[in-house]
Protein backbone atom coordinates (compact mmCIF):
# COMPACT_ATOMS: atom_id res chain seq x y z
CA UNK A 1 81.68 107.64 78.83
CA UNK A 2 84.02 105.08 78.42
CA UNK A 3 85.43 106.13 75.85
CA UNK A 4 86.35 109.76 77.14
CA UNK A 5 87.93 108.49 79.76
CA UNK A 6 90.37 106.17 77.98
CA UNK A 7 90.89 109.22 75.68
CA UNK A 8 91.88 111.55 78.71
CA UNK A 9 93.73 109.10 80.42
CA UNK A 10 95.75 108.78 77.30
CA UNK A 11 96.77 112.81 77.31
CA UNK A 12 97.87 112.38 80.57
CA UNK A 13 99.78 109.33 79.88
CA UNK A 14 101.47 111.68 77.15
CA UNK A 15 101.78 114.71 79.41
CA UNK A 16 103.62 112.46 82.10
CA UNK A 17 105.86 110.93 79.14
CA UNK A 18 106.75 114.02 78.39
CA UNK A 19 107.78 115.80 81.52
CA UNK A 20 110.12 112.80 81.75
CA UNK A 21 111.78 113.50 78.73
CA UNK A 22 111.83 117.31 80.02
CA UNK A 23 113.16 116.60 83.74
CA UNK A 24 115.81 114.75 81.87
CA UNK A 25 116.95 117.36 79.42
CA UNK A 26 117.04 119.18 82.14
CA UNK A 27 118.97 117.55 83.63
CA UNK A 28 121.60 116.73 81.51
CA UNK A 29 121.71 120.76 80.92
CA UNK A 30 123.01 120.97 84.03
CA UNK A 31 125.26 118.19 84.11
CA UNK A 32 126.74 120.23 81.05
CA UNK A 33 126.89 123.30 82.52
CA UNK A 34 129.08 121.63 84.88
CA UNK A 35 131.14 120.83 82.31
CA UNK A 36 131.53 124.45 81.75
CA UNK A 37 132.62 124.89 85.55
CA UNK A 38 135.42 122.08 84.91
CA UNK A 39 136.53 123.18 81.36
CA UNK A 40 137.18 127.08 83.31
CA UNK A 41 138.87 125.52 86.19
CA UNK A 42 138.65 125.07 90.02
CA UNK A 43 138.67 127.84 92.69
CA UNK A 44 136.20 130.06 90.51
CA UNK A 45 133.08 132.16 92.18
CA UNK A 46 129.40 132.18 90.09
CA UNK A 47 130.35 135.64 89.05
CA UNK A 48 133.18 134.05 86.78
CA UNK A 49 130.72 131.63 85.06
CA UNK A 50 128.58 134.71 84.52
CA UNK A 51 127.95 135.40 80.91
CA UNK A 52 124.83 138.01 80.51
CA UNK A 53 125.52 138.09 76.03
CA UNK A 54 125.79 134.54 76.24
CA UNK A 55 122.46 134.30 78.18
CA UNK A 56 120.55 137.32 75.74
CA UNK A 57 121.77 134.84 72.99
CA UNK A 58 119.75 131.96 74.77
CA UNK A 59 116.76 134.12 75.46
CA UNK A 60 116.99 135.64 72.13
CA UNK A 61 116.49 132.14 70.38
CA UNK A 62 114.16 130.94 72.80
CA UNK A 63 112.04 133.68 71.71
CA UNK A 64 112.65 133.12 67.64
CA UNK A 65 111.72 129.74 67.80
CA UNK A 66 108.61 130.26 69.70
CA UNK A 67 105.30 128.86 67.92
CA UNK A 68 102.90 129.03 71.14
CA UNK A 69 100.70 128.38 72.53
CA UNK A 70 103.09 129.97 75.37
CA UNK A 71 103.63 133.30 74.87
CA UNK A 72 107.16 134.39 74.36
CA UNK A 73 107.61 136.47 77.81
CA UNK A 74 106.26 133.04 79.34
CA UNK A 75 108.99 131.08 77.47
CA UNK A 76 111.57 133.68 78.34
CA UNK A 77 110.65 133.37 82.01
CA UNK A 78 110.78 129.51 82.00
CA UNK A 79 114.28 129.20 79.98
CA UNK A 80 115.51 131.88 82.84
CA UNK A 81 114.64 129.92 85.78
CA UNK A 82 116.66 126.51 84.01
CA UNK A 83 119.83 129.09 83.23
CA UNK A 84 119.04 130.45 86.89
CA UNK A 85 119.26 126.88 88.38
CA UNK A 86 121.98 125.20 86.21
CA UNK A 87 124.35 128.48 87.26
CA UNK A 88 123.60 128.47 91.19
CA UNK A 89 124.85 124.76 91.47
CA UNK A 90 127.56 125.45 93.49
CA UNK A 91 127.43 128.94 94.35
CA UNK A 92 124.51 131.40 93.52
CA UNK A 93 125.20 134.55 92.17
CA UNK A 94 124.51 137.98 95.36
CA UNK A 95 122.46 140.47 93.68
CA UNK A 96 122.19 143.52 95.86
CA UNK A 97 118.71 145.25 95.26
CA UNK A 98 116.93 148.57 96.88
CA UNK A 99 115.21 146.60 99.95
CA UNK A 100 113.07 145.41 102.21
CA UNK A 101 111.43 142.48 100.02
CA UNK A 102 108.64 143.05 98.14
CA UNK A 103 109.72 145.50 96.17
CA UNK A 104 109.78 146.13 92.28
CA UNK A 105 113.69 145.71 92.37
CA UNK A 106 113.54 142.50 94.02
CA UNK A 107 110.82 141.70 90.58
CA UNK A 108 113.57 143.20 88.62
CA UNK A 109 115.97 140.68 90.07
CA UNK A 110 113.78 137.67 89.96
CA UNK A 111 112.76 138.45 86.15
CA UNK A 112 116.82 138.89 85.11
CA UNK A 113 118.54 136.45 87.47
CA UNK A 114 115.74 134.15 88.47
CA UNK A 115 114.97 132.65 91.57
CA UNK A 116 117.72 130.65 92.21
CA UNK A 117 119.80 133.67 92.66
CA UNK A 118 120.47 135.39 96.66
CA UNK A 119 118.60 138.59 96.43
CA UNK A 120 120.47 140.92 98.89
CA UNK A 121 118.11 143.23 99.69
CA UNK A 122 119.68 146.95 100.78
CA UNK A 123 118.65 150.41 102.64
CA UNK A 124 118.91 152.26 99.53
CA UNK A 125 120.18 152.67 96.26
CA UNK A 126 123.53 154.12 97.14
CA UNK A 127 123.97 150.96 99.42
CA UNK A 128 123.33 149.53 96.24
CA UNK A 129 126.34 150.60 94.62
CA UNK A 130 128.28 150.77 97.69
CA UNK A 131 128.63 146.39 98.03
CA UNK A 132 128.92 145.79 94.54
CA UNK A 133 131.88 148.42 94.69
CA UNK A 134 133.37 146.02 98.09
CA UNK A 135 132.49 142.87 96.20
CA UNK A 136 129.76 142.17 98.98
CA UNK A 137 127.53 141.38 96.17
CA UNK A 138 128.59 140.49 92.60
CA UNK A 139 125.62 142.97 90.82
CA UNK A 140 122.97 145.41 91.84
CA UNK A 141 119.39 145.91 89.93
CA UNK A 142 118.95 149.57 90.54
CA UNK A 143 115.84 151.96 89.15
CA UNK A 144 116.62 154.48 86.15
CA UNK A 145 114.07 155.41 84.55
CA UNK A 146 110.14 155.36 84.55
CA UNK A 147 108.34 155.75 81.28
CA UNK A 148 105.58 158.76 82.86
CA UNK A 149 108.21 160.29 85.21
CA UNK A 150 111.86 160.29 83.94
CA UNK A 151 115.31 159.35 85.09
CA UNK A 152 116.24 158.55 88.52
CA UNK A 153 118.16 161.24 89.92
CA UNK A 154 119.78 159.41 92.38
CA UNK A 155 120.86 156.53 90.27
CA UNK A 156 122.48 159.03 87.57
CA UNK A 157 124.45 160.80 90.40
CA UNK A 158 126.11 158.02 91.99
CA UNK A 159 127.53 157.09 88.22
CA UNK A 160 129.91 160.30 88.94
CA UNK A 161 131.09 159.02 91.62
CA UNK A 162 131.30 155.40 91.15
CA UNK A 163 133.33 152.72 89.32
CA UNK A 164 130.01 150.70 88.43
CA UNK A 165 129.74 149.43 85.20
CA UNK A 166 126.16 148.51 83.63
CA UNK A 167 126.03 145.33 82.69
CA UNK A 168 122.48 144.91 81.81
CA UNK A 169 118.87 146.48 81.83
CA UNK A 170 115.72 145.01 82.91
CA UNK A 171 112.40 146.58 81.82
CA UNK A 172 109.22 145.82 84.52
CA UNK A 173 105.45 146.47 83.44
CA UNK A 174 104.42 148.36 86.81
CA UNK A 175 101.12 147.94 88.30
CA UNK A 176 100.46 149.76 91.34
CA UNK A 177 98.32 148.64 94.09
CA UNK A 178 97.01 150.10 97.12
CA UNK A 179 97.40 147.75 100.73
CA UNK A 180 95.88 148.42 104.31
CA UNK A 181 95.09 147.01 106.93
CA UNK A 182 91.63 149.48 106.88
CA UNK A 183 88.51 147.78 105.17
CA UNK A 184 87.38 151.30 103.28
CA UNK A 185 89.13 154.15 101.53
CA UNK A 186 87.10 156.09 103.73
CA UNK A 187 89.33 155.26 106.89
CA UNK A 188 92.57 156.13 105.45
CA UNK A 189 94.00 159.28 106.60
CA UNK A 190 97.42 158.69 105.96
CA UNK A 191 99.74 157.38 102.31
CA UNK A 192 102.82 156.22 102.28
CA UNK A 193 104.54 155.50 99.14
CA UNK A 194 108.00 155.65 97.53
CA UNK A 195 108.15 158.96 95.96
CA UNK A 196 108.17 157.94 92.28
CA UNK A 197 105.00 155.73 92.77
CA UNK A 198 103.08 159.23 94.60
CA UNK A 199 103.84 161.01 91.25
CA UNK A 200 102.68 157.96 89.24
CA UNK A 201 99.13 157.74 91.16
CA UNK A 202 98.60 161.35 91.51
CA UNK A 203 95.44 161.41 89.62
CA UNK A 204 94.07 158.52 91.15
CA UNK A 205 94.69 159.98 94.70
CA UNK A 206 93.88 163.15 93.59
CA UNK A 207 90.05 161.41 92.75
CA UNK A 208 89.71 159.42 95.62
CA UNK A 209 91.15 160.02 97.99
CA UNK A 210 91.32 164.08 98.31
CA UNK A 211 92.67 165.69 101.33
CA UNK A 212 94.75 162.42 102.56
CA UNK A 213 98.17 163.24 103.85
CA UNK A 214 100.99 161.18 101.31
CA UNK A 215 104.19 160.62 102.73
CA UNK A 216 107.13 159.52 100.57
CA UNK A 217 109.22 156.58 102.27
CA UNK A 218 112.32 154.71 100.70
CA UNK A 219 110.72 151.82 99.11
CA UNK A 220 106.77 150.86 98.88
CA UNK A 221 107.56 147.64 100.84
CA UNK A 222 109.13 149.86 103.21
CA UNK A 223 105.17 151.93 102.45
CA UNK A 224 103.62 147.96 102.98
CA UNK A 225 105.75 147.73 106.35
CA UNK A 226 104.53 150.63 107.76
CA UNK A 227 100.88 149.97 106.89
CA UNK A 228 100.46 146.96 108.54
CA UNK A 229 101.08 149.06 111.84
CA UNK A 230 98.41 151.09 112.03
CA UNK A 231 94.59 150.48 110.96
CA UNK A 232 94.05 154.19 109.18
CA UNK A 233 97.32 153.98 106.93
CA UNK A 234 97.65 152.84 103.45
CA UNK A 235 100.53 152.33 101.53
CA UNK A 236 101.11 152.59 97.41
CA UNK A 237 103.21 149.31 96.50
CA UNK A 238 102.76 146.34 94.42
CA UNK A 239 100.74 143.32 94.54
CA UNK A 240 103.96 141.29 96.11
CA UNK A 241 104.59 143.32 98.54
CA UNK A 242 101.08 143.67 99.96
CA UNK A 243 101.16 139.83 100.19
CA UNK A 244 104.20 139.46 101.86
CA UNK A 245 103.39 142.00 104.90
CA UNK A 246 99.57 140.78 104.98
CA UNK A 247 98.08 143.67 104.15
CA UNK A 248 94.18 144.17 102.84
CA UNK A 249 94.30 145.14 98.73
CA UNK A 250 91.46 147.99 98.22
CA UNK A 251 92.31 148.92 94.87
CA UNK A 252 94.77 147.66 91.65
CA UNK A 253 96.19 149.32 88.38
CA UNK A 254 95.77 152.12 90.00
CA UNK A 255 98.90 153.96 87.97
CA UNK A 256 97.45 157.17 85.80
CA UNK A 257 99.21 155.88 82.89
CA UNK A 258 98.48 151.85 81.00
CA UNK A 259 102.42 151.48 80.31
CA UNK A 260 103.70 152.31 83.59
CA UNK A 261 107.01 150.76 82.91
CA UNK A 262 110.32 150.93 85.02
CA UNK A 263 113.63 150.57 83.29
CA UNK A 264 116.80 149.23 85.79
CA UNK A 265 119.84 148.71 85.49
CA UNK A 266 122.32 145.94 86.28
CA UNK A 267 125.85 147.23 87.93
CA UNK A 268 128.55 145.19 88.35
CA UNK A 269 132.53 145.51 88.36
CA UNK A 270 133.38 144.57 84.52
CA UNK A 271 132.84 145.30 80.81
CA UNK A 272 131.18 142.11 78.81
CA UNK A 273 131.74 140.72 75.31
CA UNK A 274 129.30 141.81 71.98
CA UNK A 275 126.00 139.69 72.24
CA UNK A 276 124.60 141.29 68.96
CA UNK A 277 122.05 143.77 69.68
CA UNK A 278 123.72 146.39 72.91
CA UNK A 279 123.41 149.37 74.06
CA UNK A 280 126.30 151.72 75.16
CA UNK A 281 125.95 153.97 78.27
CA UNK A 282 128.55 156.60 77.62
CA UNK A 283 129.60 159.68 80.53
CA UNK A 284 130.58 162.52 79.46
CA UNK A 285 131.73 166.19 80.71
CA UNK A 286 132.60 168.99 78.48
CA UNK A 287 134.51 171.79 78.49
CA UNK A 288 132.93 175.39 78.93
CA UNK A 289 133.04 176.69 75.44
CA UNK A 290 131.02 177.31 72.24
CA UNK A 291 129.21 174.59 70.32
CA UNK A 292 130.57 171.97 73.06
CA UNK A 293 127.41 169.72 73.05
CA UNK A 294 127.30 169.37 69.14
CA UNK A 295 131.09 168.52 69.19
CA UNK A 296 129.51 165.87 71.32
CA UNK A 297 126.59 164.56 69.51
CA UNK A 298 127.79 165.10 66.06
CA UNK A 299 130.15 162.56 65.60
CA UNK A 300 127.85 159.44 66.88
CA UNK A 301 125.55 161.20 63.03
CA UNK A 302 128.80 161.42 61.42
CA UNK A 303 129.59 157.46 61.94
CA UNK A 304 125.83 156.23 62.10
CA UNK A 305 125.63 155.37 65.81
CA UNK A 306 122.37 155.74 66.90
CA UNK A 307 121.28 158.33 69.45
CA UNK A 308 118.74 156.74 72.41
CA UNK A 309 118.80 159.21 75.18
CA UNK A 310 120.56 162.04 76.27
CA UNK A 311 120.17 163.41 79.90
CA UNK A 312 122.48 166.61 82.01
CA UNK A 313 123.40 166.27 85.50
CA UNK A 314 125.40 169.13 87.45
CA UNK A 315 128.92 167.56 87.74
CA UNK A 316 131.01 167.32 90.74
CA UNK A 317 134.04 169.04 88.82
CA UNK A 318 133.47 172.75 89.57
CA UNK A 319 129.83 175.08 89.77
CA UNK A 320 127.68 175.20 86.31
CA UNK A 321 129.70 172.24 85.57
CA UNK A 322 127.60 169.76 83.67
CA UNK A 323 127.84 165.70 82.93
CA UNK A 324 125.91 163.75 80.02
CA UNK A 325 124.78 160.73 80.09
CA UNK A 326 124.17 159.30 76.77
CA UNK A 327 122.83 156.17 75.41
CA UNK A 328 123.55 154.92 72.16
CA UNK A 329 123.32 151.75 69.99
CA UNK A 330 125.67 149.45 69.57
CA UNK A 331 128.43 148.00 71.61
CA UNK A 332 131.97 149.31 72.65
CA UNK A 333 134.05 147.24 70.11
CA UNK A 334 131.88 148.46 67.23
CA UNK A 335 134.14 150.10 64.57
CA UNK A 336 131.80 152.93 64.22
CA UNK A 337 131.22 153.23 67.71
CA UNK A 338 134.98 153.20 68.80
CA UNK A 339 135.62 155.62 65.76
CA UNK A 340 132.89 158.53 67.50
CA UNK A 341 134.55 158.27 70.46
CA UNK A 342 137.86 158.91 69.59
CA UNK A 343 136.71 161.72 68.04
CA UNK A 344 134.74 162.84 70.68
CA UNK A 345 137.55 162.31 73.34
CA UNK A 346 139.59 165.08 71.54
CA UNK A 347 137.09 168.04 72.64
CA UNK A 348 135.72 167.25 76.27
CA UNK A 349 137.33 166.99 79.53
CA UNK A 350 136.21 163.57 80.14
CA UNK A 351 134.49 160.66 78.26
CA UNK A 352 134.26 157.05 80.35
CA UNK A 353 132.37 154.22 79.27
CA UNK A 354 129.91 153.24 81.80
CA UNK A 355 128.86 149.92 80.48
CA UNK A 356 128.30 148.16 76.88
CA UNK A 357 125.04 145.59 77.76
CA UNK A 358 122.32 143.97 75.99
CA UNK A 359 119.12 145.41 75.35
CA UNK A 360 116.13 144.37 77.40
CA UNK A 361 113.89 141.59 75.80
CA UNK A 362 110.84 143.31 74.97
């Protein structure tokens, strides 16, 4: 017995040694990223220490040099919060996200910026792109794309209309939950849900809870919000949000597909440097003629760019008027990349670079 204990007390005599060691490299991280603040100068704002290839260069590593027992994505999310922390010293970066809290975006937020970041959280994703356009917030974390159903209209539109540039992407596992403040299923006579998460629980709703009226609301905290009124009302939303308006959890995972995955985007107001492996969100309208989408897509074959994703949206130039937006690898100052676009440029009416970014950890 004896013996044990001296042996544990030893480990912990190690552990403690160690955090020291760690709280101190810590520290001295952020003296240096101080440094950084003094070599760029005085009078500068978070969003000029702001480097999202440096950091995918950091996290990148991190994840190479990984030999457990953490897993990488836990690794990832520790080395975050230290970058989070060491940047928010003297002013934390305003990251304006589709609101109230509790919702995926704010997860999306947490899980790019970290905590240490002001989460702005906003009516809707137009607001969205409304204050990072004023400079209200220095980004926005806004929806695109859901693995079972599609591209987010809304997102895609307001790219024709606004100066945005995507500076990032942020890919969140999404596991839907269903909150009340009823203690059965058999009580609820009412859903609300954001309409994206109705589509991805249709089966399950369709199983068990037949007949129940679904309502699609802005955001499912906005779903959790309204719950937490009324004692025959669930709402769709995840496990965050159903804590933070105190809500009773009936059911989890209950998504009809096991990868339920959300892709967002980060907007901001500027283009960023190469951080070795981008992607390149390009817009483009064509002209009304003959063969005027291969004239598009041939050159990125021609020059060996990559093709990820292609997606038409009616344009605000003039009726059955279309805009692509297309995805490709690479980024912006790539030879090969730069070389497809010029070509490209010289057969449709308009070609803008919406944002060269680094590709989401996986």
């Amino acid at each position: 017995m004896t013996e044990s204990k001296t042996s544990l007390s030893d480990v912990r005599e190690r552990i403690d040694s160690i955090d020291r060691q760690i709280q101190e490299l810590i520290s001295e991280r952020a003296n240096w990223a101080q440094e950084v603040a003094r070599v760029k100068g005085e009078g500068l704002s978070a969003i000029d220490y702001y480097r999202p290839e440096r950091e995918a260069h950091v996290l990148r590593m991190v994840v190479d040099r990984n030999k457990g027992p953490l897993s990488d994505t836990e690794m990832v999310r520790l080395f975050r919060e230290i970058m989070s922390s060491c940047l928010a010293q003297e002013d934390p970066l305003k990251i304006g996200y589709l609101g109230p809290e509790g919702t995926f975006s704010e997860q999306a937020v947490r899980k790019h910026f970290g905590h240490a970041a002001y989460g702005l959280p906003l009516g809707s994703i137009e607001e969205v792109f409304q204050e990072v356009a004023a400079g209200h917030a220095d980004f926005g974390v806004v929806p695109v794309e859901n693995s079972g159903q599609g591209m987010i209209q809304v997102t895609l539109d307001m790219f024709l209309t606004s100066d945005a540039r995507i500076c990032g992407e942020v890919e969140l596992r999404v596991h839907q939950c269903l909150h009340t403040m009823a203690g059965r299923l058999e009580d609820i006579k009412r859903i609300y849900a954001h309409a994206q998460s109705l589509q991805q629980c249709k089966t399950w709703l369709r199983m068990n809870l037949p007949g129940v009226e679904c309502e699609a609301v802005s955001s499912n905290a906005e779903a959790a919000r309204l719950a937490r009124h009324a004692d025959d009302v669930g709402a769709i939303a995840g496990e965050t949000a159903g804590k933070v308006y105190g809500l009773r959890t009936l059911a989890t995972g209950i998504e009809d597909r096991a990868d339920n995955t959300t892709r967002f985007l980060v907007i901001g107001r500027s283009l960023f440097p190469p951080s070795g492996n981008d992607r390149t969100s390009l817009l483009i309208t064509v002209n009304d003629q003959p063969g005027a989408l291969y004239h598009v897509l041939s050159p990125f074959a021609q020059h060996g760019v990559s093709l990820n994703r292609i997606e038409s949206r009616p344009a605000h130039s003039g009726k059955w008027q279309y805009a692509f937006f297309i995805d490709v690898s690479g980024h912006i100052q790539d030879e090969a990349l730069q070389a497809a676009v010029k070509e490209i440029e010289q057969s449709v009416a308009q070609l803008r670079v919406l944002g060269s970014y680094p590709i989401a950890l996986p």
